[in-house]
PDB file of N, CA and C in Angstrom:
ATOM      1  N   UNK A   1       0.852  -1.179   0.000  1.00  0.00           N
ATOM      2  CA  UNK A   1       0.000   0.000   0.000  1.00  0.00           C
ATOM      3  C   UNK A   1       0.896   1.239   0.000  1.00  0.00           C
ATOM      4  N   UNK A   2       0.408   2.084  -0.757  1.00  0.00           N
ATOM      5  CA  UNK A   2       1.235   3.345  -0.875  1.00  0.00           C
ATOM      6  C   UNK A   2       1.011   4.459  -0.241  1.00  0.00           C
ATOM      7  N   UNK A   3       1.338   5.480   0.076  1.00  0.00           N
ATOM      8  CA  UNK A   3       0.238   6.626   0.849  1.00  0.00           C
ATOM      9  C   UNK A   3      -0.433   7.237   0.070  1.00  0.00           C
ATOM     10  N   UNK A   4      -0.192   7.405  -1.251  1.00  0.00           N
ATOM     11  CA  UNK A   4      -1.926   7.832  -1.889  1.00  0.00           C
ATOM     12  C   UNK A   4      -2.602   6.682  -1.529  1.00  0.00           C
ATOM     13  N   UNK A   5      -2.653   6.072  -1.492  1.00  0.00           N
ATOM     14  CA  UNK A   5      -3.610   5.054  -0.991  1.00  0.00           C
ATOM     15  C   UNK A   5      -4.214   5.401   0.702  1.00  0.00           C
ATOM     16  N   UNK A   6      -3.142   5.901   0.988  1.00  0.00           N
ATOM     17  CA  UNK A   6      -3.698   5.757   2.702  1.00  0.00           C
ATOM     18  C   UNK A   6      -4.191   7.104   2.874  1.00  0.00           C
ATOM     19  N   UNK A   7      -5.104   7.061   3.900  1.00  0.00           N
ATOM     20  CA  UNK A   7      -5.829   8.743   4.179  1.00  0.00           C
ATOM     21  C   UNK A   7      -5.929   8.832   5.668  1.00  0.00           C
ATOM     22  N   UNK A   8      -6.271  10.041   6.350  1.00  0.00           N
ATOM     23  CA  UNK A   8      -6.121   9.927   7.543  1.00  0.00           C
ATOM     24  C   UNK A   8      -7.616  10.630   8.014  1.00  0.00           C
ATOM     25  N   UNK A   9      -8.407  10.683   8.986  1.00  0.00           N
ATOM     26  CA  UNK A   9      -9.697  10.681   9.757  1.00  0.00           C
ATOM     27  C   UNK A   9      -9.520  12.317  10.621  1.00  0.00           C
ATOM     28  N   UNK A  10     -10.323  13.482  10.434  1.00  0.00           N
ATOM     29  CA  UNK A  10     -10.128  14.737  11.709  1.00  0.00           C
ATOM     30  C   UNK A  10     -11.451  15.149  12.114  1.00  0.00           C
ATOM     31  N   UNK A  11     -11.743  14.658  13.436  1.00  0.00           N
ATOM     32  CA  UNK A  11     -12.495  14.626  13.986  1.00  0.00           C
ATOM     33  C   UNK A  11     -12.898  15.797  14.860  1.00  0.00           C
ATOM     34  N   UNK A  12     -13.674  16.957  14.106  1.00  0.00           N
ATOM     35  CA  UNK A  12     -14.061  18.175  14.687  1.00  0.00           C
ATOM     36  C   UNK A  12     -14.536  18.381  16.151  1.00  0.00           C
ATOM     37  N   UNK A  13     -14.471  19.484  17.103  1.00  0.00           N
ATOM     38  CA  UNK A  13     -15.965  19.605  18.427  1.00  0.00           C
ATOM     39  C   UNK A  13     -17.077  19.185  17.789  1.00  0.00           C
ATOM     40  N   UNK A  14     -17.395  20.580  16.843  1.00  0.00           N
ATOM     41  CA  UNK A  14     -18.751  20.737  16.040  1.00  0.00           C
ATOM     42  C   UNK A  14     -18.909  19.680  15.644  1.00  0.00           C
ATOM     43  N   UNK A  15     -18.479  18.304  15.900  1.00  0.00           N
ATOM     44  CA  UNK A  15     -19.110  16.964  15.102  1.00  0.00           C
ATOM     45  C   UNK A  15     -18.443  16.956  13.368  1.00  0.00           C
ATOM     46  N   UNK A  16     -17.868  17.940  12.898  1.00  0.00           N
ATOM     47  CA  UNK A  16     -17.586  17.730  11.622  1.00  0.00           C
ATOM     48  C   UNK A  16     -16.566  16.333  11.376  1.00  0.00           C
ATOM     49  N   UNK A  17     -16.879  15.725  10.612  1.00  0.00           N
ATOM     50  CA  UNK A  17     -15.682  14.778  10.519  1.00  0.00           C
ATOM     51  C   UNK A  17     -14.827  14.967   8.738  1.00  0.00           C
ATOM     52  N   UNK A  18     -13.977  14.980   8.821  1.00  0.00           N
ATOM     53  CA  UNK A  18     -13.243  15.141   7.295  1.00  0.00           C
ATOM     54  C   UNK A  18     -12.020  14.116   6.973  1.00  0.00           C
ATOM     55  N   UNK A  19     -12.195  13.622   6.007  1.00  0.00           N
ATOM     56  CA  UNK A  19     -11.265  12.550   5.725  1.00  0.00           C
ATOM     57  C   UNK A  19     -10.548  13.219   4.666  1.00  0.00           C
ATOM     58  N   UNK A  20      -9.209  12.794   4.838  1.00  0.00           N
ATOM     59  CA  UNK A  20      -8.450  13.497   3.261  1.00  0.00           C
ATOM     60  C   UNK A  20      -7.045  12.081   3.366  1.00  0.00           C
ATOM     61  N   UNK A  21      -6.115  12.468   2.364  1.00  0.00           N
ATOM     62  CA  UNK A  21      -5.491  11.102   1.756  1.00  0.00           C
ATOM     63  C   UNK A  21      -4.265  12.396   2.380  1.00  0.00           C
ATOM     64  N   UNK A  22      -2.899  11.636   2.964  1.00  0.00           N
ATOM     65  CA  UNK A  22      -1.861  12.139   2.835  1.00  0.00           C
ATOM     66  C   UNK A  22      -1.377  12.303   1.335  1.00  0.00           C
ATOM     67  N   UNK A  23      -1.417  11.731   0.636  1.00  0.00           N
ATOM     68  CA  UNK A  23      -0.487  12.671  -0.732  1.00  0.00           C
ATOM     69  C   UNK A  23      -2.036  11.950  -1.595  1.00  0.00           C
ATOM     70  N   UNK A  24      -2.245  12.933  -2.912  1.00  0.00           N
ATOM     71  CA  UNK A  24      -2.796  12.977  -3.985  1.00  0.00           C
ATOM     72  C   UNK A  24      -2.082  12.215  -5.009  1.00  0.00           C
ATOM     73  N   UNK A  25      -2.598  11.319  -5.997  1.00  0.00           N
ATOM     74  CA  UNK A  25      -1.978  11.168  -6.953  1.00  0.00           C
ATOM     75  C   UNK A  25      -1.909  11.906  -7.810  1.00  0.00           C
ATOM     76  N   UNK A  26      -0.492  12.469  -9.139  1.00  0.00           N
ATOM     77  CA  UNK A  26       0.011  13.521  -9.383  1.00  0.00           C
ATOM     78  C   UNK A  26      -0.839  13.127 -10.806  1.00  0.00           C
ATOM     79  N   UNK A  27      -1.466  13.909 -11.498  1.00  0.00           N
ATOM     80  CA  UNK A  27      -2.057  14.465 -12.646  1.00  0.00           C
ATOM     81  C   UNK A  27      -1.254  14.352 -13.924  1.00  0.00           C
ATOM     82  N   UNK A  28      -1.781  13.421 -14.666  1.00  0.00           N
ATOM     83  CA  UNK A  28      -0.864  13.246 -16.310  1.00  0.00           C
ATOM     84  C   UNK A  28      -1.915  14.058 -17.289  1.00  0.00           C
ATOM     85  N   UNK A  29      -1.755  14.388 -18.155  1.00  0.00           N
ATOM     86  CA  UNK A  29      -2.262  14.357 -19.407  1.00  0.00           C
ATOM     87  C   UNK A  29      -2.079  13.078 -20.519  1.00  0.00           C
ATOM     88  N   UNK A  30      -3.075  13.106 -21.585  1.00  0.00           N
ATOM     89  CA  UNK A  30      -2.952  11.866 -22.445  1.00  0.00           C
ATOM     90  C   UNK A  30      -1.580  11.233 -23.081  1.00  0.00           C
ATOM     91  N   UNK A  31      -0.641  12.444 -22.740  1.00  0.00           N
ATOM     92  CA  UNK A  31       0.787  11.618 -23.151  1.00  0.00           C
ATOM     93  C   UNK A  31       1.256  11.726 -22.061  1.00  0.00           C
ATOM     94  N   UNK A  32       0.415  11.112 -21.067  1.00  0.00           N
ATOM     95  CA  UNK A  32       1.329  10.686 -19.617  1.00  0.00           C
ATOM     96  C   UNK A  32       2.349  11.818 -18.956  1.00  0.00           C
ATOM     97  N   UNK A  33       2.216  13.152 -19.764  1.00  0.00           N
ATOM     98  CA  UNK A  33       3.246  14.198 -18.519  1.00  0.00           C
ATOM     99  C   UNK A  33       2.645  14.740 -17.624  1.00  0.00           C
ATOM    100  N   UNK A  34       3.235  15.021 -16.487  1.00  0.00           N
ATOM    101  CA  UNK A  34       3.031  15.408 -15.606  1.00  0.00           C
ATOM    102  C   UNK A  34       2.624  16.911 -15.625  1.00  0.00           C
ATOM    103  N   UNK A  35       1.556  16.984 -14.712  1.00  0.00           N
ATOM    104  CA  UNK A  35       0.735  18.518 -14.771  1.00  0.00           C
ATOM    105  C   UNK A  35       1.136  19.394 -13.158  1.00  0.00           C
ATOM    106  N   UNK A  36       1.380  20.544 -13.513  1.00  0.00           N
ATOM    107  CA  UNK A  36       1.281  21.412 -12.631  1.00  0.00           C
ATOM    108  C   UNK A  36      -0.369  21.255 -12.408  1.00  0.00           C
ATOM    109  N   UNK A  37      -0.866  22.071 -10.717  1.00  0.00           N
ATOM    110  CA  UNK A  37      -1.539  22.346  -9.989  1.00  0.00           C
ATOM    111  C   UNK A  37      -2.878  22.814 -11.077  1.00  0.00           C
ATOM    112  N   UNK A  38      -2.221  23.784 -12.403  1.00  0.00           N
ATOM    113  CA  UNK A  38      -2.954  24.460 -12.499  1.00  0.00           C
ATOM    114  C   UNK A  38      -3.236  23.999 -14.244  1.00  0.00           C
ATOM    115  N   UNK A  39      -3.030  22.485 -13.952  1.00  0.00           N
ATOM    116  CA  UNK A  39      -3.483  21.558 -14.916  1.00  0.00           C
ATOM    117  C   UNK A  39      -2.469  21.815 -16.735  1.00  0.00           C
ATOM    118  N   UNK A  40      -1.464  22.833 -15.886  1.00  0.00           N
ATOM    119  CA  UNK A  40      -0.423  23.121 -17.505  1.00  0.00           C
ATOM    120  C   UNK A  40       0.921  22.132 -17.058  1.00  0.00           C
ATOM    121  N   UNK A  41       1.024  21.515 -18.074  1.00  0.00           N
ATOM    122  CA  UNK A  41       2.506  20.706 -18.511  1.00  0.00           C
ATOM    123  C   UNK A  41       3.790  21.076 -17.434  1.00  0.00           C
ATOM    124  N   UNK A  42       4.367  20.620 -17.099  1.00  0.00           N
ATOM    125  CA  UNK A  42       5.715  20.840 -15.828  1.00  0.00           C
ATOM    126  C   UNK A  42       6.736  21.247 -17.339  1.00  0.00           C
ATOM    127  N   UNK A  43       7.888  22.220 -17.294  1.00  0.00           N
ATOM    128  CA  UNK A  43       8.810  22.028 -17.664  1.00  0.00           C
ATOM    129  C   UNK A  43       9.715  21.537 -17.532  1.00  0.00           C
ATOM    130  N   UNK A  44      10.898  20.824 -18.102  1.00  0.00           N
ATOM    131  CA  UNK A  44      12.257  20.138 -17.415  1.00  0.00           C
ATOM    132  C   UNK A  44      13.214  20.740 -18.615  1.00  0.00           C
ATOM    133  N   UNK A  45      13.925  21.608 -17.552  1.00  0.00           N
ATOM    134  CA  UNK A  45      15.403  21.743 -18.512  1.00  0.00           C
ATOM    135  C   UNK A  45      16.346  21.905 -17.578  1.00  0.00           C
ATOM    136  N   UNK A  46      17.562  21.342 -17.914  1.00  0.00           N
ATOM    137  CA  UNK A  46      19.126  20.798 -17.006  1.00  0.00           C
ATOM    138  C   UNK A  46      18.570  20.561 -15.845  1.00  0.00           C
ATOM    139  N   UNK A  47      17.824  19.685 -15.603  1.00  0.00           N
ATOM    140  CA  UNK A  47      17.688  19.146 -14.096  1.00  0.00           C
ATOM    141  C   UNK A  47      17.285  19.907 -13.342  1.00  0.00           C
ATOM    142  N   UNK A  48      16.418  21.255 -13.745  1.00  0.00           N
ATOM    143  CA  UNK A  48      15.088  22.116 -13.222  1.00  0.00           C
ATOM    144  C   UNK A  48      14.164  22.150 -13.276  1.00  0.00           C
ATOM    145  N   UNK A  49      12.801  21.712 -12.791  1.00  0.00           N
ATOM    146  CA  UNK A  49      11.531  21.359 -13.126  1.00  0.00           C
ATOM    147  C   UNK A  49      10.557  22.747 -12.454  1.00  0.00           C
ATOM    148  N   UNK A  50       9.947  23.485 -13.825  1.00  0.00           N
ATOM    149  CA  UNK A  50       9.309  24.786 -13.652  1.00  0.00           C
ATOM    150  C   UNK A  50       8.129  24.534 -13.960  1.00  0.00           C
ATOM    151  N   UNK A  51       7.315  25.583 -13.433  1.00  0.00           N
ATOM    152  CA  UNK A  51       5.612  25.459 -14.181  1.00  0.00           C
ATOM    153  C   UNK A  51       5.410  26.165 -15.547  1.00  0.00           C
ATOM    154  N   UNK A  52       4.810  25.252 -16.817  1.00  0.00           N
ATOM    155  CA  UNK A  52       4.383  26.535 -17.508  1.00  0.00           C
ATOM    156  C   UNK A  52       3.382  27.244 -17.747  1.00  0.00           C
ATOM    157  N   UNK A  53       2.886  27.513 -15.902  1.00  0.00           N
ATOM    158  CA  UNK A  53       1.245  28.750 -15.685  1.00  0.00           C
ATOM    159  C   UNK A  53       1.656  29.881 -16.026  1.00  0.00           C
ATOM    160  N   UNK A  54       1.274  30.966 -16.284  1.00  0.00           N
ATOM    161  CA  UNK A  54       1.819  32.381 -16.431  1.00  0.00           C
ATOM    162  C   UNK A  54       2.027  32.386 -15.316  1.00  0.00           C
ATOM    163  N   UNK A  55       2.871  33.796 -15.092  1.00  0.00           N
ATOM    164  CA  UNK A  55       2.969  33.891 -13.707  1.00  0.00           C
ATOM    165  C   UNK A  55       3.671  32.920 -12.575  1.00  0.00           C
ATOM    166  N   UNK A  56       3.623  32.058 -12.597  1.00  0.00           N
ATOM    167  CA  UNK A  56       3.829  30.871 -11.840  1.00  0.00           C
ATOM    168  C   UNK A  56       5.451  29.688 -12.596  1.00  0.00           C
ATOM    169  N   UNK A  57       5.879  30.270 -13.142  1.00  0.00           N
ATOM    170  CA  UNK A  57       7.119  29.873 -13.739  1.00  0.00           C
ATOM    171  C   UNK A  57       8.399  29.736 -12.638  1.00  0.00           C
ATOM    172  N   UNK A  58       8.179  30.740 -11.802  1.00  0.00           N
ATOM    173  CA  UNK A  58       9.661  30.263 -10.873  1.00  0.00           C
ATOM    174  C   UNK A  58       9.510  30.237  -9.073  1.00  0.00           C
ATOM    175  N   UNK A  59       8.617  29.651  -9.053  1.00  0.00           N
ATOM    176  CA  UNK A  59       8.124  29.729  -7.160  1.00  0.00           C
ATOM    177  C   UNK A  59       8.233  28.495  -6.999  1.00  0.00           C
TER     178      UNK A  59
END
């Protein structure tokens, strides 16, 4: 079992209960690359991996 697989239980006062997964599995597109957050393509050049969102290129 992997930890996307595993999730963990938070049990509010107010009675709320919320379940969430320690890690998400990471988002491909149809040729299997990997997606930034904001569903655009990851860049890789010399062993730097950038976003290509506007804005969001070097954080």
């Amino acid at each position: 079992m992997t930890m996307t697989n595993k999730s963990f239980t938070i049990r509010y006062q107010n009675g709320i209960i919320r379940e969430n997964r320690y890690l998400e599995p990471i988002r491909v597109n149809e040729d299997e690359e990997m997606l930034d957050p904001f569903l655009n393509r990851y860049y890789y050049n010399k062993g730097r991996v950038r976003s290509n969102t506007k804005g969001y290129e070097s954080w």
